[in-house]
Protein backbone atom coordinates (compact mmCIF):
# COMPACT_ATOMS: atom_id res chain seq x y z
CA UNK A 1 14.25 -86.26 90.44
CA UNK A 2 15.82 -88.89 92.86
CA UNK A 3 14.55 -90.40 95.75
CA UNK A 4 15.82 -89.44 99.27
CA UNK A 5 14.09 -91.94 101.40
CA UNK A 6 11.09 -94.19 101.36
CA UNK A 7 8.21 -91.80 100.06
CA UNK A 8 10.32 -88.36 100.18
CA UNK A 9 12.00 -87.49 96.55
CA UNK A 10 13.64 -84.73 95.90
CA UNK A 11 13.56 -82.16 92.49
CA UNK A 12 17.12 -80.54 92.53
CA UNK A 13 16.88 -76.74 92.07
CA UNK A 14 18.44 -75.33 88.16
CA UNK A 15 19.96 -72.27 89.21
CA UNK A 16 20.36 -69.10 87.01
CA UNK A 17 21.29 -65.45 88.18
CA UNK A 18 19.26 -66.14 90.95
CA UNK A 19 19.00 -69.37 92.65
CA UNK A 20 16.31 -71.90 92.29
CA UNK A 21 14.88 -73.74 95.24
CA UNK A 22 14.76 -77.19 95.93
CA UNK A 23 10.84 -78.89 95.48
CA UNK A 24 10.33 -81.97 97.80
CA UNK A 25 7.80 -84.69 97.24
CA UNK A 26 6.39 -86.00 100.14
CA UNK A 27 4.24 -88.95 100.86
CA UNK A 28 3.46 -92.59 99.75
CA UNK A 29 2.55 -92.84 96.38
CA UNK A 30 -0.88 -95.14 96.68
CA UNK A 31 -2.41 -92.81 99.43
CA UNK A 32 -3.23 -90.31 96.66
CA UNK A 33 -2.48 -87.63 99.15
CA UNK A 34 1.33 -85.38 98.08
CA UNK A 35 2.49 -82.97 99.35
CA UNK A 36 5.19 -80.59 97.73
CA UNK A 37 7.53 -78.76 99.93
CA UNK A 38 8.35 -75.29 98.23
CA UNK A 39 7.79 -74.62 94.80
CA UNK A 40 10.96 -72.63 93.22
CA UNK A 41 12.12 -69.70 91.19
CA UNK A 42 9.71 -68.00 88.66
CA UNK A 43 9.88 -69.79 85.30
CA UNK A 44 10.76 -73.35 86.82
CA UNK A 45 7.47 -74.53 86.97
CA UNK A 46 6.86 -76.67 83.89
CA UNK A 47 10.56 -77.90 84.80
CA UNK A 48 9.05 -79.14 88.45
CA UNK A 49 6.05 -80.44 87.15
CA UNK A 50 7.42 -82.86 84.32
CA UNK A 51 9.71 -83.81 87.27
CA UNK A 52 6.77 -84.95 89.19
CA UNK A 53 5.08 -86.40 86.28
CA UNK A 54 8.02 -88.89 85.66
CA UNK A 55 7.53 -90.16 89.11
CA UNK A 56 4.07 -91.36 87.89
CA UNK A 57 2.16 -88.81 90.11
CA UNK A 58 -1.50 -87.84 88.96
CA UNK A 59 -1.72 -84.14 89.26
CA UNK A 60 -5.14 -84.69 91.17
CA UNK A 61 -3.02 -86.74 93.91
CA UNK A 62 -0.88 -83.60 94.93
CA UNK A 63 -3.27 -81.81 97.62
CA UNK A 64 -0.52 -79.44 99.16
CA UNK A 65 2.16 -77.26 98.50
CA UNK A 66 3.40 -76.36 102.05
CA UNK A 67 6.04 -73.41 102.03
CA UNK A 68 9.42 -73.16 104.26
CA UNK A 69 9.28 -69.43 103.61
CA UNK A 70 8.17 -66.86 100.79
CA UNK A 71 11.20 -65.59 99.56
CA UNK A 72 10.92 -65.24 95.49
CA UNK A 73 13.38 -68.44 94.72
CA UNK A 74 10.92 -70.37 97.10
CA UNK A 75 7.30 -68.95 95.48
CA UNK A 76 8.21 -67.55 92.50
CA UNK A 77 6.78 -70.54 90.22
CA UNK A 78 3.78 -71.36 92.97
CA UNK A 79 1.28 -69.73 90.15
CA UNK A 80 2.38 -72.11 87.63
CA UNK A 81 2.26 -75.11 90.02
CA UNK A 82 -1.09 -74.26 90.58
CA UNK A 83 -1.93 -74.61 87.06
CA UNK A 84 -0.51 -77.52 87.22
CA UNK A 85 -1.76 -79.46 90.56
CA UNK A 86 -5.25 -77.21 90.47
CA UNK A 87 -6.65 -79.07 93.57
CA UNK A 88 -3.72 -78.51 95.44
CA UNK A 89 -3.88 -76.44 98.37
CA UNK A 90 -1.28 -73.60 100.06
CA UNK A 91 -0.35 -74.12 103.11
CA UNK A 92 1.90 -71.18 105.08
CA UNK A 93 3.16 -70.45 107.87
CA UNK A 94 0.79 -67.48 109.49
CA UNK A 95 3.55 -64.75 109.63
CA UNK A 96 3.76 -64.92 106.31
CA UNK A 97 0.48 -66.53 105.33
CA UNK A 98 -1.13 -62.60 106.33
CA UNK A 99 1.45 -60.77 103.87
CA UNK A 100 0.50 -63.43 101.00
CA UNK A 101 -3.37 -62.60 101.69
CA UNK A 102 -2.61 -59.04 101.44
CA UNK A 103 -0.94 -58.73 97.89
CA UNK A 104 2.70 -57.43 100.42
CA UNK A 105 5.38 -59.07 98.61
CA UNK A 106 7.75 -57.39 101.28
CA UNK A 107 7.94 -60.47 102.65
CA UNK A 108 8.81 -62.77 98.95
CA UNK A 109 11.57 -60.14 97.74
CA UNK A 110 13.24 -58.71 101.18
CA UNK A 111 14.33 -55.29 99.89
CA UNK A 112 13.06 -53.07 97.58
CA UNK A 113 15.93 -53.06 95.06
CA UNK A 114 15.83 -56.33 94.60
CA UNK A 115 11.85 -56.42 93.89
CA UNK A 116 12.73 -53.59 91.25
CA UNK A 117 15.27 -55.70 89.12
CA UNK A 118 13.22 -58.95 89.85
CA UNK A 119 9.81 -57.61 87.94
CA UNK A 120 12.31 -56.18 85.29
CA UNK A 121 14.17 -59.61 84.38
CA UNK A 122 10.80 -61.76 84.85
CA UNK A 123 7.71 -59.59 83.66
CA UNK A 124 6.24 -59.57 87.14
CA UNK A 125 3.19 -57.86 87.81
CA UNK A 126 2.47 -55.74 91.59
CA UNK A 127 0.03 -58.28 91.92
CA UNK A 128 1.93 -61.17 91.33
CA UNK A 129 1.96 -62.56 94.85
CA UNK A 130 -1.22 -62.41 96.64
CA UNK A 131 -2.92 -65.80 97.20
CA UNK A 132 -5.40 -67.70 98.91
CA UNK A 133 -3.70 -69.50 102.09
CA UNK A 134 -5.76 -72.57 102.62
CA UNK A 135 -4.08 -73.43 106.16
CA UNK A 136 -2.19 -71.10 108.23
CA UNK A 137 0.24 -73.15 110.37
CA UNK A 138 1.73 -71.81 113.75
CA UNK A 139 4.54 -74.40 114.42
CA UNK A 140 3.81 -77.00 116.70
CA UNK A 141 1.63 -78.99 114.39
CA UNK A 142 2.03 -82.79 113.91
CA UNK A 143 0.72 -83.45 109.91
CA UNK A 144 -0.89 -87.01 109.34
CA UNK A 145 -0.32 -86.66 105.10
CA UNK A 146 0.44 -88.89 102.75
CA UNK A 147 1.04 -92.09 105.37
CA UNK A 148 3.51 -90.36 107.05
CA UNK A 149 3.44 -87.72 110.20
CA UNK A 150 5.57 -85.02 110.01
CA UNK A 151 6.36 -82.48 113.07
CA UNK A 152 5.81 -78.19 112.06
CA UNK A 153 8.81 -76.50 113.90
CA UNK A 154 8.50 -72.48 113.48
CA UNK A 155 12.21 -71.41 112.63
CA UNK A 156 12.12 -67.50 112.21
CA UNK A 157 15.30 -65.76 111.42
CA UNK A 158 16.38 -66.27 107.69
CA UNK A 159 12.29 -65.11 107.34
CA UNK A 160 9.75 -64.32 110.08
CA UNK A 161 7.20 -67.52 109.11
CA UNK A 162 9.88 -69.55 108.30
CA UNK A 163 9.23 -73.55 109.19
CA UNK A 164 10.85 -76.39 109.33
CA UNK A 165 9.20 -80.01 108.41
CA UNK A 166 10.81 -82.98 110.54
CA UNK A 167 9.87 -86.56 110.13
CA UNK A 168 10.56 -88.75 113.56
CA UNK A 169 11.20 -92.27 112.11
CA UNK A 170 14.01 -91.28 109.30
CA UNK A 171 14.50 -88.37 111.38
CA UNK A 172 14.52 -86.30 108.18
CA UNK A 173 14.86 -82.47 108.81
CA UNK A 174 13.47 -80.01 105.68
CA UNK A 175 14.77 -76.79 107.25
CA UNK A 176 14.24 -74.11 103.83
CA UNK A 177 17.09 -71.76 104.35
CA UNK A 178 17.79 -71.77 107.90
CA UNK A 179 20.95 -74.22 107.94
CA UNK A 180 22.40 -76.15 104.97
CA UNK A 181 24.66 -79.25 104.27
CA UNK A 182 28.38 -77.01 104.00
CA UNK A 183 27.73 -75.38 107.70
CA UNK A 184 26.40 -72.27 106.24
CA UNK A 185 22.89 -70.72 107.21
CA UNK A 186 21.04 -68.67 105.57
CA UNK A 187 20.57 -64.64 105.24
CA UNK A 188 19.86 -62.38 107.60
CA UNK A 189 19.59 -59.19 106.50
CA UNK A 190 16.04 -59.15 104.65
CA UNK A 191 13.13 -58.06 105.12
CA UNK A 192 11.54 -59.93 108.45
CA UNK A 193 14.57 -61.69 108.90
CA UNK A 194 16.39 -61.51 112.71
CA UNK A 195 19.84 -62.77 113.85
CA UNK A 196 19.08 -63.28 117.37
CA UNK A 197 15.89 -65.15 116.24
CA UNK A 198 17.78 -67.00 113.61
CA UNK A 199 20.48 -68.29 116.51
CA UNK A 200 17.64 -69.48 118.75
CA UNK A 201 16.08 -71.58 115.54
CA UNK A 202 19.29 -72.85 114.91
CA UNK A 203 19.55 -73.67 118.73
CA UNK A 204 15.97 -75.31 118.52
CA UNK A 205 17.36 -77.44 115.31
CA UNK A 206 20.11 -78.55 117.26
CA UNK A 207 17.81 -80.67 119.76
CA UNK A 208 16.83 -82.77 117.16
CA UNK A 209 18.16 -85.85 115.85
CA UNK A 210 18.69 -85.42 112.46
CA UNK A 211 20.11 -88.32 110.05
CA UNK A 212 19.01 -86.63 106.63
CA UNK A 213 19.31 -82.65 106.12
CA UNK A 214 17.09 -81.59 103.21
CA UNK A 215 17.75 -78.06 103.02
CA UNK A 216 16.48 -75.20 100.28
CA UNK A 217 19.95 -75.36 97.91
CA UNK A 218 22.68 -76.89 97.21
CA UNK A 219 23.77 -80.31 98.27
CA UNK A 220 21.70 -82.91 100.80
CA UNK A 221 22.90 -84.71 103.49
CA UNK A 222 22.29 -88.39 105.08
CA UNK A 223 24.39 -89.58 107.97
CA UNK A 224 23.98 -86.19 109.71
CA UNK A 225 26.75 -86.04 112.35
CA UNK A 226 25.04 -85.59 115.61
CA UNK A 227 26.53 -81.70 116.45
CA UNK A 228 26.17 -80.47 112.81
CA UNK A 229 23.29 -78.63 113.51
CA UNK A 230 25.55 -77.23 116.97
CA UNK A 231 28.70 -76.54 115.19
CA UNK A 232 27.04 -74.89 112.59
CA UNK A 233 25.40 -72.55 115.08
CA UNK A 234 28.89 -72.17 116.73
CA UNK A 235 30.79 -71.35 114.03
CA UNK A 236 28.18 -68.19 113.07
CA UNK A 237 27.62 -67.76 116.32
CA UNK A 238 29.67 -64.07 116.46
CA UNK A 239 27.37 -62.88 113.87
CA UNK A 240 24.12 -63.40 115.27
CA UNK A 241 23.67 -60.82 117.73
């Protein structure tokens, strides 16, 4: 656990065969109001949640866990977080939030292969991922949480409910998988997920002034040059057609 920025600290991911995602905790500490931003790979809950509990965070204090996407290495611990922060709500982008409702994990393991050796290694059961979605977002939402505001940009590509969290004042970007901090971007070849889409999100990104990248995996970034976003786009840009 280190801390990123005034009230944003940041749970690195403990990769395996299959990577773990990045858990961000957002808000100020004395408002009693948290947010987490993803949850991570099945198995790494009680990992997260010690995390959080070494910050000094009450588990009644965390109210949300709002999700950049579904994919497995982004949910797969959300049922042992839950355990853990019981009066914490799910929040989802719509897209998404509908499969989640539904018990279709389509949209957490992206091809059927993969969903095969996934409940083989970790015990999963069909059921594993349908939840309650306490808030459906749409992108476009400004989020008053935790003493801070942060803007809801809809980013579909990498996943069709894919969002992106961006706080004005830092100008702090939390894009999931979309774009990391070594210009690469992430997959688009799963279930949902859309190159041309996935070029206009990156496009969309690239309007914003970002000075700290806080992406899914792998390493973060302050002192965001101002065309990262742009050159990153560039560079894939013959692939996203």
């Amino acid at each position: 656990m280190s801390q990123v920025y005034k009230d944003v600290h940041f749970i690195t991911g403990q990769d395996e065969f299959i990577p773990d995602s990045h858990v961000y905790v957002i808000g100020d500490p004395a408002s009693a109001d948290l947010s987490l931003v993803d949850a991570g790979l099945t198995g790494k809950g009680d990992y997260k949640a010690a995390s959080i509990a070494k910050l000094g965070v009450r588990p009644q204090d965390v109210k949300r866990i709002i999700m950049t996407h579904t994919h497995l290495d982004h949910i797969g611990c959300l049922a042992e977080l839950q355990k853990a922060f019981p009066d914490a709500e799910l929040w989802v982008h719509t897209l998404e939030a509908d499969f989640l409702e539904k018990g279709d994990d389509r949209a957490v393991y992206g091809m059927d292969m993969f969903k095969g050796m996934c409940q083989m290694q970790f015990g999963l059961a069909p059921d594993a991922f349908k939840f309650k979605v306490h808030r459906k977002l749409e992108g476009g939402e400004t989020l008053e949480i935790g003493n801070m505001v942060w803007d809801v940009i809809h980013i579909p590509g990498h996943s069709m409910g894919g969002i992106a969290l961006y706080e004005p004042i830092a100008k702090i970007l939390i894009p999931g998988d979309v774009i990391y901090a070594d210009y690469a971007i992430g997959r688009f070849d799963l279930f949902g997920a859309d190159a041309a889409q996935l070029k206009d999100s990156l496009e969309r990104l690239s309007k914003i002034d970002v000075d700290i990248l806080l992406p899914g995996h792998n390493q973060i970034m302050k002192g965001v040059p101002a065309d990262y976003v742009r050159k990153t786009m560039k560079m894939w840009e013959p692939y996203l057609v």
